[in-house]
PDB file of N, CA and C in Angstrom:
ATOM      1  N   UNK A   1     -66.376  24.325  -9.015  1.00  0.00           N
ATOM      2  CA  UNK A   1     -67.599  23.568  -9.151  1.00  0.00           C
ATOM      3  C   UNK A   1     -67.757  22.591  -7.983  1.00  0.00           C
ATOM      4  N   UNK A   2     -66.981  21.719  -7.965  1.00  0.00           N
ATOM      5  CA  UNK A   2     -66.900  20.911  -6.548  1.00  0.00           C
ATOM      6  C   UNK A   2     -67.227  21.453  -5.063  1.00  0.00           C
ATOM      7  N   UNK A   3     -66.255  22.920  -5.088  1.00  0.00           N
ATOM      8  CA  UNK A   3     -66.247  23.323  -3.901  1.00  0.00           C
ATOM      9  C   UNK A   3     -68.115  23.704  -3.506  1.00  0.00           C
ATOM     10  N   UNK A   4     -68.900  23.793  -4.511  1.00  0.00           N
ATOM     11  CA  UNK A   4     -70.700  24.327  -4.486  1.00  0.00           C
ATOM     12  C   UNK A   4     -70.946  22.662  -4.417  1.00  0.00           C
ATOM     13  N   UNK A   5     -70.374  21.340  -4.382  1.00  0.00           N
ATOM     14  CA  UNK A   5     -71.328  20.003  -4.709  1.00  0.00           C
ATOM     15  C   UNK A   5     -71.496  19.740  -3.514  1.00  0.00           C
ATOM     16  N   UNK A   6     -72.021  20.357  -2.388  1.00  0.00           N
ATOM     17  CA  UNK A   6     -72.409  19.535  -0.873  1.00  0.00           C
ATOM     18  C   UNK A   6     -72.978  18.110  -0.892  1.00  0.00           C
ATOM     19  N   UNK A   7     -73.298  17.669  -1.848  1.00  0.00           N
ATOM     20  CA  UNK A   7     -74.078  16.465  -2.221  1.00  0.00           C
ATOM     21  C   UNK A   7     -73.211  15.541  -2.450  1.00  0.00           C
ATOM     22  N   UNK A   8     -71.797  16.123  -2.237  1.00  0.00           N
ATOM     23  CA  UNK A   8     -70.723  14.973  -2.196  1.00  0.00           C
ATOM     24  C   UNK A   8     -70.039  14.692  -1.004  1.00  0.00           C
ATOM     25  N   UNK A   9     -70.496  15.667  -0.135  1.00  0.00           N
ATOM     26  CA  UNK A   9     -70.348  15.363   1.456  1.00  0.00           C
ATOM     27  C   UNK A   9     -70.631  14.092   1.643  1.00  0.00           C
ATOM     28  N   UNK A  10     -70.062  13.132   2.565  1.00  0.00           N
ATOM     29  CA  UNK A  10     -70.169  12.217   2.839  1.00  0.00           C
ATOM     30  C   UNK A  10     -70.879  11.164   1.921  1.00  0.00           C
ATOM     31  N   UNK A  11     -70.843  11.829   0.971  1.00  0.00           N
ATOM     32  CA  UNK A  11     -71.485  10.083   0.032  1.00  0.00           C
ATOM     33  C   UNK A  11     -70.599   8.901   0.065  1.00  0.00           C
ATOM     34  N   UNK A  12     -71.133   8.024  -0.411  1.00  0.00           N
ATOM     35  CA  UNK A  12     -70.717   6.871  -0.061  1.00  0.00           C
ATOM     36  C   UNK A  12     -69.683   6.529  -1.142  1.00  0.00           C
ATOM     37  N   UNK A  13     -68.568   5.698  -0.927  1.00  0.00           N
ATOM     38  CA  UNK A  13     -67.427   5.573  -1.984  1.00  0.00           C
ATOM     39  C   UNK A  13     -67.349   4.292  -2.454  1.00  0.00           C
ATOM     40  N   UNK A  14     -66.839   3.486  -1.480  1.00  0.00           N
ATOM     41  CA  UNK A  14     -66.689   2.022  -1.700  1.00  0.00           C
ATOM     42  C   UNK A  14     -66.609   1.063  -0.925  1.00  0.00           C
ATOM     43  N   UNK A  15     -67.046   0.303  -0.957  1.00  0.00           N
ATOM     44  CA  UNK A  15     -66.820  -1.062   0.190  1.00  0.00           C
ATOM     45  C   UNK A  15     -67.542  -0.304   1.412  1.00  0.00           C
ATOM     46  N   UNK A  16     -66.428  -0.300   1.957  1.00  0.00           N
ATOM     47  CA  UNK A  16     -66.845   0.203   3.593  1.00  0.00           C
ATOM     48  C   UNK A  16     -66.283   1.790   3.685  1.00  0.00           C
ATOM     49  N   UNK A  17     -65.886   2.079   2.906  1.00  0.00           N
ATOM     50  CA  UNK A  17     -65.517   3.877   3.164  1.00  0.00           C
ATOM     51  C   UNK A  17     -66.675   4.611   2.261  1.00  0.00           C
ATOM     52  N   UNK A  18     -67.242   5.073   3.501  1.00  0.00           N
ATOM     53  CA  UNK A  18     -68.243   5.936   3.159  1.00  0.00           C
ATOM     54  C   UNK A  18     -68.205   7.377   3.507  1.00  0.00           C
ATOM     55  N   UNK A  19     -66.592   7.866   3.876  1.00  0.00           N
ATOM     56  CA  UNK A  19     -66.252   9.303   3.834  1.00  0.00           C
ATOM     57  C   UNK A  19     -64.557   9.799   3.465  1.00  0.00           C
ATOM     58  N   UNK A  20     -64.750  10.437   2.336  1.00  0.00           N
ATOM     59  CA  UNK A  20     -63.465  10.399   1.422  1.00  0.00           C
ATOM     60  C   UNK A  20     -62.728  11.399   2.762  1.00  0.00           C
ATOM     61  N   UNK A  21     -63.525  12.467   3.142  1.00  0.00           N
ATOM     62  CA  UNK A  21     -63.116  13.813   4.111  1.00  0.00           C
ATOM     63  C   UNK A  21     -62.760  13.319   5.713  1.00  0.00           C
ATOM     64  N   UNK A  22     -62.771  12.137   5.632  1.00  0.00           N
ATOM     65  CA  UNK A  22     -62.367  11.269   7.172  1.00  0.00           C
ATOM     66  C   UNK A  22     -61.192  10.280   7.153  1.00  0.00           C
ATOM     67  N   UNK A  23     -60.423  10.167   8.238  1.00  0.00           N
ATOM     68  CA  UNK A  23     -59.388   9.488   8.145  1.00  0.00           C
ATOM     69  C   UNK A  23     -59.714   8.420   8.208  1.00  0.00           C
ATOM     70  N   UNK A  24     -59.203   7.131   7.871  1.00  0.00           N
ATOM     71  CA  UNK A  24     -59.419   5.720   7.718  1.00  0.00           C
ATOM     72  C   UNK A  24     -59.616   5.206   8.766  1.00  0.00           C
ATOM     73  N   UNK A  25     -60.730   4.824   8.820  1.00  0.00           N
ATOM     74  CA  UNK A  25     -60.946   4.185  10.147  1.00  0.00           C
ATOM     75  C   UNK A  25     -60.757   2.945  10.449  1.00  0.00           C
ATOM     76  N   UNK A  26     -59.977   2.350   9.314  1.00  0.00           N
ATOM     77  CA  UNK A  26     -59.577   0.871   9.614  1.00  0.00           C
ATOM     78  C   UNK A  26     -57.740   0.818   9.314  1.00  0.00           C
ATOM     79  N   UNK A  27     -57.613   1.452   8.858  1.00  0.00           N
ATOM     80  CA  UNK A  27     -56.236   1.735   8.717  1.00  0.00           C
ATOM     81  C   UNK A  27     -55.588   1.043   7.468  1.00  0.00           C
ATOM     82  N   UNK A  28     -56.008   0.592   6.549  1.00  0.00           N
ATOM     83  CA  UNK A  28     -55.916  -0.136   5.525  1.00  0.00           C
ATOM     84  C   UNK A  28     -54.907   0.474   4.551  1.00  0.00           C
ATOM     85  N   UNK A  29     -55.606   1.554   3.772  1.00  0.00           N
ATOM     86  CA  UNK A  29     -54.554   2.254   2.847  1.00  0.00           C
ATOM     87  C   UNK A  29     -53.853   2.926   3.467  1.00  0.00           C
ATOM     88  N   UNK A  30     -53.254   3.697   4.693  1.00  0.00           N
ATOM     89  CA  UNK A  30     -52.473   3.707   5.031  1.00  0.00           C
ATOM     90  C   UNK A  30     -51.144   2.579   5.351  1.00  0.00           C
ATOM     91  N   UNK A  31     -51.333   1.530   5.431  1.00  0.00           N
ATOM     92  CA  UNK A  31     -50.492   0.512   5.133  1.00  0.00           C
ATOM     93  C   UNK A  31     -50.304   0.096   3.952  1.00  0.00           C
ATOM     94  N   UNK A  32     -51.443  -0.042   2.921  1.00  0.00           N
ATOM     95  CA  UNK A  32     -51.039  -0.411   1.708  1.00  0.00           C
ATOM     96  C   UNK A  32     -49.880   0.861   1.017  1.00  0.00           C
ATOM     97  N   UNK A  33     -50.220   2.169   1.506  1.00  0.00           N
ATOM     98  CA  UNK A  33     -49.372   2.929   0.646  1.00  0.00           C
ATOM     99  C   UNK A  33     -47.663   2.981   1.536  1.00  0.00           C
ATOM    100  N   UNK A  34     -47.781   2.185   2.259  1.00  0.00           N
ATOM    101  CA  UNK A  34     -46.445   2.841   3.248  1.00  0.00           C
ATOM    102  C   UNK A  34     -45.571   0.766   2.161  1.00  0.00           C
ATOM    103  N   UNK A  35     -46.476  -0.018   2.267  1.00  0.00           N
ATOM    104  CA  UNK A  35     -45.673  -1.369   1.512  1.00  0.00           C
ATOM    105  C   UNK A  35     -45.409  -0.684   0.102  1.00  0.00           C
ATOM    106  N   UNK A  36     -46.285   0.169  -0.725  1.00  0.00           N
ATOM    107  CA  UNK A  36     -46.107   0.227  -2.149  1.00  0.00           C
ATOM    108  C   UNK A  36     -44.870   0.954  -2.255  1.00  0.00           C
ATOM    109  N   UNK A  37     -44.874   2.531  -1.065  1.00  0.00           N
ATOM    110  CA  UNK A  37     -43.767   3.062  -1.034  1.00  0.00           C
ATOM    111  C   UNK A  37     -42.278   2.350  -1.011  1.00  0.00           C
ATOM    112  N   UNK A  38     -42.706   1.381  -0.252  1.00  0.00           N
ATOM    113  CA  UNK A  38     -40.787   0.402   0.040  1.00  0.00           C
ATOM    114  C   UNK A  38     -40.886  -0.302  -1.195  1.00  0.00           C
ATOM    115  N   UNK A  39     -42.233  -0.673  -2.241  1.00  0.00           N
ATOM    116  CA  UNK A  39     -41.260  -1.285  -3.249  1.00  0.00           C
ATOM    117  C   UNK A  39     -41.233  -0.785  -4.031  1.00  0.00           C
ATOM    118  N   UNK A  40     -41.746   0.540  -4.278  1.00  0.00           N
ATOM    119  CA  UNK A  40     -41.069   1.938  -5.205  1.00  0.00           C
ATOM    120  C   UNK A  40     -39.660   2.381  -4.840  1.00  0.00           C
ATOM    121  N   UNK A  41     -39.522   1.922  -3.653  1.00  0.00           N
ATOM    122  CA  UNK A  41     -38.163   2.539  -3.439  1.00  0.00           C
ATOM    123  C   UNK A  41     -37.275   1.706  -3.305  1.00  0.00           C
ATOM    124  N   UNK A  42     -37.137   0.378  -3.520  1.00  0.00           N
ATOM    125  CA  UNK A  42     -36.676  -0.829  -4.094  1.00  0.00           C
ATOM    126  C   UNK A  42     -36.278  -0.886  -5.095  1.00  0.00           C
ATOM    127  N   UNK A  43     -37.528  -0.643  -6.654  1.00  0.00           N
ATOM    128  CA  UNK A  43     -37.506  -0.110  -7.644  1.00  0.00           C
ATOM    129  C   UNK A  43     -36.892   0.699  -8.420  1.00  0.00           C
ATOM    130  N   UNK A  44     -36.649   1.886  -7.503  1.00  0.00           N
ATOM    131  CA  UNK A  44     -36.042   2.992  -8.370  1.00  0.00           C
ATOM    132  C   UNK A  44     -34.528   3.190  -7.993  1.00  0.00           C
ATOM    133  N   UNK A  45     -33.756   2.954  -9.186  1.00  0.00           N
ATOM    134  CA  UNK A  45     -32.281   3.276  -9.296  1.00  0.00           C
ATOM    135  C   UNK A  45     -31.324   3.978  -8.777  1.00  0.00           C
ATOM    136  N   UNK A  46     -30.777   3.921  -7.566  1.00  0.00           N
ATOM    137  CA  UNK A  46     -30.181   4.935  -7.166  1.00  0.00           C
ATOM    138  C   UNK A  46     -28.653   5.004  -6.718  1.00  0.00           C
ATOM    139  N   UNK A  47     -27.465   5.428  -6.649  1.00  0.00           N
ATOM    140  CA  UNK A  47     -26.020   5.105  -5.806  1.00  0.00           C
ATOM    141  C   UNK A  47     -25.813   5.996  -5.109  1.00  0.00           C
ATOM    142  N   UNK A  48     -26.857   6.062  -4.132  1.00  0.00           N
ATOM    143  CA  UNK A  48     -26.561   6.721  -2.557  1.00  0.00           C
ATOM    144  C   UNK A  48     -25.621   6.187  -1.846  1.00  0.00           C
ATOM    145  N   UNK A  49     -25.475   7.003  -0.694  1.00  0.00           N
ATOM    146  CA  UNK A  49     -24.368   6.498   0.114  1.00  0.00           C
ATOM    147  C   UNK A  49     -25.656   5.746   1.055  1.00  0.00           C
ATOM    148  N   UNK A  50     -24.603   4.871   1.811  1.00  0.00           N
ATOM    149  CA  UNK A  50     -25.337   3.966   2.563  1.00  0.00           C
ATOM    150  C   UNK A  50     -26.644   4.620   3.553  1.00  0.00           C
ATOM    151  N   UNK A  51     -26.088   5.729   3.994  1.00  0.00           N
ATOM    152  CA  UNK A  51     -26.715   5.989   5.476  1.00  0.00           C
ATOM    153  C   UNK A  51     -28.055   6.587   5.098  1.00  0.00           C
ATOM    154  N   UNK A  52     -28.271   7.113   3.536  1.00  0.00           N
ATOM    155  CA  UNK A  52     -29.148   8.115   3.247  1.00  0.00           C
ATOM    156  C   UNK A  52     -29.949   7.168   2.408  1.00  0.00           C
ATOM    157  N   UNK A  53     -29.914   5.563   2.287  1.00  0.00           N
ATOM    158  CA  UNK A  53     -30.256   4.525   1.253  1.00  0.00           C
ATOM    159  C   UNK A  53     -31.168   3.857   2.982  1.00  0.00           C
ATOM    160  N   UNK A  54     -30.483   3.888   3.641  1.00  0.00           N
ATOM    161  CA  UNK A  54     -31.199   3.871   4.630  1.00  0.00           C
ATOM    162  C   UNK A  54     -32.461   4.385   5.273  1.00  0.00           C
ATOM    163  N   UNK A  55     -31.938   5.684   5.239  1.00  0.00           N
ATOM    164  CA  UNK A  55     -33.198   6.974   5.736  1.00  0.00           C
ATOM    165  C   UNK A  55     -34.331   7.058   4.588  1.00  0.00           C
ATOM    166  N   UNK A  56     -33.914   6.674   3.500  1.00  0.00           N
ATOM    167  CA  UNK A  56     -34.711   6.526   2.471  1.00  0.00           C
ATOM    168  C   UNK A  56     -35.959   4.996   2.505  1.00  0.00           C
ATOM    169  N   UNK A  57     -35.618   4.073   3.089  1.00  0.00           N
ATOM    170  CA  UNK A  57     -36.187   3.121   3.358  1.00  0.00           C
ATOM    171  C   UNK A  57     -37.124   3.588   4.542  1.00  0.00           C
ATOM    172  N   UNK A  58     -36.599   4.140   5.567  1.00  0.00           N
ATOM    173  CA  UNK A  58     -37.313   4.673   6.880  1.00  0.00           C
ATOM    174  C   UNK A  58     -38.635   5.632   6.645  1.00  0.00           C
ATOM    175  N   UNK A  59     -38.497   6.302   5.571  1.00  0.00           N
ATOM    176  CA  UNK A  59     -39.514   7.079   5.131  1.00  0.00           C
ATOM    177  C   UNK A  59     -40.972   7.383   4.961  1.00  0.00           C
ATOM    178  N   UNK A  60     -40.884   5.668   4.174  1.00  0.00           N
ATOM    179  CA  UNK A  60     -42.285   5.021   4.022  1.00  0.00           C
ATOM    180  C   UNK A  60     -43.184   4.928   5.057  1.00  0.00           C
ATOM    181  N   UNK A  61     -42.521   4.445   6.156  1.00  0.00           N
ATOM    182  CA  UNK A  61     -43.185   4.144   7.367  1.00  0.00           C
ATOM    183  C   UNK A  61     -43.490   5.273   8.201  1.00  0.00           C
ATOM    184  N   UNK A  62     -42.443   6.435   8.303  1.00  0.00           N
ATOM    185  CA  UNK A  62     -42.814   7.864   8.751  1.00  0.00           C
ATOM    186  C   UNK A  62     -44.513   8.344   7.632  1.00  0.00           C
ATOM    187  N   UNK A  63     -44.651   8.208   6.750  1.00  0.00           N
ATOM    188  CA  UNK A  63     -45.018   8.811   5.620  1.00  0.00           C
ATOM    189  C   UNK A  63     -46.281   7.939   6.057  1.00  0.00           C
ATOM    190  N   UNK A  64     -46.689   6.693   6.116  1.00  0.00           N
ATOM    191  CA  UNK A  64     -47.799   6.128   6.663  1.00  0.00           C
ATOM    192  C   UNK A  64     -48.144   6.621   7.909  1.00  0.00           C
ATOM    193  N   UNK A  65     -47.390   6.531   8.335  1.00  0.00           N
ATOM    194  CA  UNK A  65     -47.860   7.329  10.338  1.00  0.00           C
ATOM    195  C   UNK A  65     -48.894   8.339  10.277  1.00  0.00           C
ATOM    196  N   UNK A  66     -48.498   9.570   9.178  1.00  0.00           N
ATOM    197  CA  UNK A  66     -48.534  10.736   9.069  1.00  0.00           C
ATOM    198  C   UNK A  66     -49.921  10.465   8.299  1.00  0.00           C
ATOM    199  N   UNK A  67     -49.864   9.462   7.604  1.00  0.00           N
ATOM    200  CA  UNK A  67     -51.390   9.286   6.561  1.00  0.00           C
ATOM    201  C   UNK A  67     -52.490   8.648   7.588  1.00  0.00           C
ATOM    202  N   UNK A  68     -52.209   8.522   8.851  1.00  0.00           N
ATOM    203  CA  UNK A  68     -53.237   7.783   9.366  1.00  0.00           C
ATOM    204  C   UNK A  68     -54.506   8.615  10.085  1.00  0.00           C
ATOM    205  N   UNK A  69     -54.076  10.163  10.114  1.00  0.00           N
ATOM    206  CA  UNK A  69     -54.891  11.216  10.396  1.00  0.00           C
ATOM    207  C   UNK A  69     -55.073  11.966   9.082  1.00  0.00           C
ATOM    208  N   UNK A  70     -54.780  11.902   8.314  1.00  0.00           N
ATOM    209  CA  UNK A  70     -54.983  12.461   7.218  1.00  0.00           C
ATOM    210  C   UNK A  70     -56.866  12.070   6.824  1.00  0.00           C
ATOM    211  N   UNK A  71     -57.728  13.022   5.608  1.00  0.00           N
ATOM    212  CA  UNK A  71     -58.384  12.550   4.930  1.00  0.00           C
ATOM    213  C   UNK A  71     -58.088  11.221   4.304  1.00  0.00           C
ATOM    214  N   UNK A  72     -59.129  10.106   4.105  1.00  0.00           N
ATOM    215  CA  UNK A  72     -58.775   9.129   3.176  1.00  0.00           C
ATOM    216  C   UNK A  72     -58.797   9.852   1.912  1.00  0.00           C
ATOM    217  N   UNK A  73     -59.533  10.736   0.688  1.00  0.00           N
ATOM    218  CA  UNK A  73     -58.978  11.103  -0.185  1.00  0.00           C
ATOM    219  C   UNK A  73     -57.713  11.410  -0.693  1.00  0.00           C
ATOM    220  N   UNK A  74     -56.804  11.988   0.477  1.00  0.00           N
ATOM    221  CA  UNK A  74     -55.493  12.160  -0.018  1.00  0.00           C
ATOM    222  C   UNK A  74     -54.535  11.102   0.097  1.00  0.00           C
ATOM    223  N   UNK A  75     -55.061  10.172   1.025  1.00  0.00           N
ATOM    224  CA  UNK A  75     -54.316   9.255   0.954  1.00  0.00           C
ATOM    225  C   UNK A  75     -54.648   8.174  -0.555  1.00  0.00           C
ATOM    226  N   UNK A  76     -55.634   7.701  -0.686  1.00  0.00           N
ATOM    227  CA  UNK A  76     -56.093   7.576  -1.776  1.00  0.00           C
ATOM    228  C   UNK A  76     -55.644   7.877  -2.890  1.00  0.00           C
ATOM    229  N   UNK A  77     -55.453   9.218  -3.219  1.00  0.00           N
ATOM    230  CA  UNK A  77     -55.212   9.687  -4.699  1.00  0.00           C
ATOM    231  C   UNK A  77     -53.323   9.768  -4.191  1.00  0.00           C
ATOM    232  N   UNK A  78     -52.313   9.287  -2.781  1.00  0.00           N
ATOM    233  CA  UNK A  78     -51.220   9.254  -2.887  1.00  0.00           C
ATOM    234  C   UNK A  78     -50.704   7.890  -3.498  1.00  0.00           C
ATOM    235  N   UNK A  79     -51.786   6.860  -2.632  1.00  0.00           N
ATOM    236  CA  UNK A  79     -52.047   6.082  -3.002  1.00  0.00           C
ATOM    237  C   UNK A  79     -51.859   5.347  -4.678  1.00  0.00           C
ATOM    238  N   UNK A  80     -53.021   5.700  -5.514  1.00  0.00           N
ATOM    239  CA  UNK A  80     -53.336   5.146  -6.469  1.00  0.00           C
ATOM    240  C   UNK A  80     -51.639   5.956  -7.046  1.00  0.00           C
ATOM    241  N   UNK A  81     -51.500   7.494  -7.281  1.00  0.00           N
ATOM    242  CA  UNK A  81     -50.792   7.368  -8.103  1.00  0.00           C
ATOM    243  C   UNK A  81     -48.959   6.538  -7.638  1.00  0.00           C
ATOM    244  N   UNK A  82     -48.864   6.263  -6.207  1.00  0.00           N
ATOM    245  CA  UNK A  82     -47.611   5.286  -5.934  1.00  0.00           C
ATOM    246  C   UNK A  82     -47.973   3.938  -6.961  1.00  0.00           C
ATOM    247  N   UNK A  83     -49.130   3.157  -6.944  1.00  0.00           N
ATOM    248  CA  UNK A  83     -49.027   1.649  -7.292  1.00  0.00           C
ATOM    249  C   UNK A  83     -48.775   2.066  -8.823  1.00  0.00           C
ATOM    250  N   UNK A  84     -49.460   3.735  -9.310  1.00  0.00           N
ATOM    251  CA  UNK A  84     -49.387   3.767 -11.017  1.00  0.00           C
ATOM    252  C   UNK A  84     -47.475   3.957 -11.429  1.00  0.00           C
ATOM    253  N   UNK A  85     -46.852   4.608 -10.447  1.00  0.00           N
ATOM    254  CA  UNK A  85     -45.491   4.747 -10.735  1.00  0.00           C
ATOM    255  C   UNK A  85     -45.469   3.015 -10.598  1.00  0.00           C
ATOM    256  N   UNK A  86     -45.172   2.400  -9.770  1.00  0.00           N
ATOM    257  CA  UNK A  86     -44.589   1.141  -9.169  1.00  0.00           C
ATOM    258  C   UNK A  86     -45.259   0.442 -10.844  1.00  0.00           C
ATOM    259  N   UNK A  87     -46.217   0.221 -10.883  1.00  0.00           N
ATOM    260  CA  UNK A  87     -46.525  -0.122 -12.494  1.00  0.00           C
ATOM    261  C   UNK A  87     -45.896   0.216 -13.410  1.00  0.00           C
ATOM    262  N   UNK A  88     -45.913   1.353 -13.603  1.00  0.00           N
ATOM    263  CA  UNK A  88     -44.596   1.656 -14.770  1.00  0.00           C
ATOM    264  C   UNK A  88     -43.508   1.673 -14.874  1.00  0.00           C
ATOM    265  N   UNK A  89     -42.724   1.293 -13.807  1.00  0.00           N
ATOM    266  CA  UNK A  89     -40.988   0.838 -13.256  1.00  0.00           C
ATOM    267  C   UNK A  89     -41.349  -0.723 -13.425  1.00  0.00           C
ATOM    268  N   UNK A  90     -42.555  -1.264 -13.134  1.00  0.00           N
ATOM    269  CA  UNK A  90     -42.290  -2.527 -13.718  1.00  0.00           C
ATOM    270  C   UNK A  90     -42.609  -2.743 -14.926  1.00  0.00           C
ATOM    271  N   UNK A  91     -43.179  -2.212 -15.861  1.00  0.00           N
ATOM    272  CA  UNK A  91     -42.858  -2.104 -17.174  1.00  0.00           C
ATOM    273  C   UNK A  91     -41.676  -2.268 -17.833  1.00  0.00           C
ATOM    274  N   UNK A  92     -41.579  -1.115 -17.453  1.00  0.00           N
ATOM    275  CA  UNK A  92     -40.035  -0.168 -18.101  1.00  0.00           C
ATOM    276  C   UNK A  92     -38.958  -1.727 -17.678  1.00  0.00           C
ATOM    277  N   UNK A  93     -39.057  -2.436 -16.633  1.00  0.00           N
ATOM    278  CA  UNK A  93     -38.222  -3.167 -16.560  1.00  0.00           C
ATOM    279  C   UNK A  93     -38.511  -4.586 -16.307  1.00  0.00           C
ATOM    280  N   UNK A  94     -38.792  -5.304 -17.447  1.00  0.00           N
ATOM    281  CA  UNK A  94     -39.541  -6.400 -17.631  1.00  0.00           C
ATOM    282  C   UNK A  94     -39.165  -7.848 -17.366  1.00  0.00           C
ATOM    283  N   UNK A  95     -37.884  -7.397 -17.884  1.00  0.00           N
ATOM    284  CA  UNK A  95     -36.691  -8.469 -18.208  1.00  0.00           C
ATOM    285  C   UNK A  95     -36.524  -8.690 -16.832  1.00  0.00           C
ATOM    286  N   UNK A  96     -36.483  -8.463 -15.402  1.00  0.00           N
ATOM    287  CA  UNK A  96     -36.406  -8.481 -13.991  1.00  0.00           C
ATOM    288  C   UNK A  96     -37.173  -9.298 -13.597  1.00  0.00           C
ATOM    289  N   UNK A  97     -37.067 -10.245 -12.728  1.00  0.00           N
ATOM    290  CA  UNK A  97     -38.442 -11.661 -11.981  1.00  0.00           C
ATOM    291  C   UNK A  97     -38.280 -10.452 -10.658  1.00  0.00           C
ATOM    292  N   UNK A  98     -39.480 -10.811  -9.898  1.00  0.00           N
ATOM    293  CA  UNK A  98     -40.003 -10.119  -8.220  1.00  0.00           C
ATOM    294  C   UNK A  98     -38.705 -10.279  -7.791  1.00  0.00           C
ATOM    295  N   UNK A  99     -38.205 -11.594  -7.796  1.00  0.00           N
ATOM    296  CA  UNK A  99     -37.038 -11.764  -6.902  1.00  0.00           C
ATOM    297  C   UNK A  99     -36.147 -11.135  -7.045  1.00  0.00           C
ATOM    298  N   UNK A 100     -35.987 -10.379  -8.372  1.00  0.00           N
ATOM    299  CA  UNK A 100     -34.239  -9.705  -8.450  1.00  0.00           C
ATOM    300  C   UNK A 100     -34.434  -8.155  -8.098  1.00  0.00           C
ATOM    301  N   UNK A 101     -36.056  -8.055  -8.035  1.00  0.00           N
ATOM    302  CA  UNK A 101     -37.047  -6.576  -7.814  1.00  0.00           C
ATOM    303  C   UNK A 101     -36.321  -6.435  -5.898  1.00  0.00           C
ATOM    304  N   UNK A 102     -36.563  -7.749  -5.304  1.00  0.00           N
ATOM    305  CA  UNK A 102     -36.718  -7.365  -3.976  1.00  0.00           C
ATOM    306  C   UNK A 102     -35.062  -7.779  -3.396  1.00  0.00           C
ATOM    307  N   UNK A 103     -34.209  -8.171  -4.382  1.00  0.00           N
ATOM    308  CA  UNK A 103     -32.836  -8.373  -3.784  1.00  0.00           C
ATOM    309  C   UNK A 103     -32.117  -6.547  -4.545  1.00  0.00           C
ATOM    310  N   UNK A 104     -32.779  -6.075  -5.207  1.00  0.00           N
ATOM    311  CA  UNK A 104     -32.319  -4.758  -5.182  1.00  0.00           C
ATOM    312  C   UNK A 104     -31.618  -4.762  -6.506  1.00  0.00           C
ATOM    313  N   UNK A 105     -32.028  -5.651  -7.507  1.00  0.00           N
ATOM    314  CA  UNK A 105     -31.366  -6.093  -9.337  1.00  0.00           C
ATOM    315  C   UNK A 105     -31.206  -4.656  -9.873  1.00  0.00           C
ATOM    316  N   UNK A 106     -32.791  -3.765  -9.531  1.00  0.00           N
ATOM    317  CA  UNK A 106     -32.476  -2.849 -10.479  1.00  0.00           C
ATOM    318  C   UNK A 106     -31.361  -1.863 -10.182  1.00  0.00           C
ATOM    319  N   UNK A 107     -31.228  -1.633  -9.316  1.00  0.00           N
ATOM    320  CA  UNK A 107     -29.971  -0.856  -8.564  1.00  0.00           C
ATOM    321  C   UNK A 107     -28.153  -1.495  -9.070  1.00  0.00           C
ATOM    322  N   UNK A 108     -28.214  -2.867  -9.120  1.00  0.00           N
ATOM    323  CA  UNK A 108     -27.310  -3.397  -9.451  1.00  0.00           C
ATOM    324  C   UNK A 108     -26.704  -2.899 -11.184  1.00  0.00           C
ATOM    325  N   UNK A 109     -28.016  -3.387 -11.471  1.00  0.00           N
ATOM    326  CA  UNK A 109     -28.162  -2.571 -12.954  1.00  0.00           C
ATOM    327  C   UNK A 109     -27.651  -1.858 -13.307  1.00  0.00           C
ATOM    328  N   UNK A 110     -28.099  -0.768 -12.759  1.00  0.00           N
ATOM    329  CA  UNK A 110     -27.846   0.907 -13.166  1.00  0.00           C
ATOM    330  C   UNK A 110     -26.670   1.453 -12.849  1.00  0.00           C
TER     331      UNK A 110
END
């Protein structure tokens, strides 16, 4: 059905993005999703070895690079659903303040 809606060509979305099928021309969510990524991956529990706890941090920022030619839709919908995980790891773990989030508590934890 979509693929017949030409009438969704370039319509207008929000704010200032007025083409889901174009890469960001301000570069915005590509940075927001490359910060959400490092504190999803802050977040989530893991006992890697050092070097690969590392490369795992490095990622985010490869992973934004790569979103900056991309459509904004896909970045977008990588987007929304990173902040919806990062929401529900902070749920799930309540009892945690930001601060013990960004000294790496939940990891200690587990």
């Amino acid at each position: 059905m979509l693929y017949n809606a030409t009438e969704l060509y370039h319509a207008p979305f929000f704010a200032f993005y007025h083409d889901l099928s174009a890469p960001d021309p301000y570069y915005i969510l590509p940075i927001l999703l490359g910060v959400f990524m490092v504190l999803q991956q802050k977040m989530t529990p893991s006992t890697m070895d050092p070097a690969q706890a590392k490369m795992m941090m490095f990622m985010p920022i490869l992973f934004s690079l790569f979103m900056i030619f991309l459509p904004l839709g896909l970045v977008l919908y990588i987007f929304v659903n990173t902040v919806m995980t990062v929401v529900q790891q902070w749920m799930h773990h309540k009892d945690l303040s930001f601060r013990d989030l960004l000294r790496g508590g939940w990891r200690k934890a587990a």
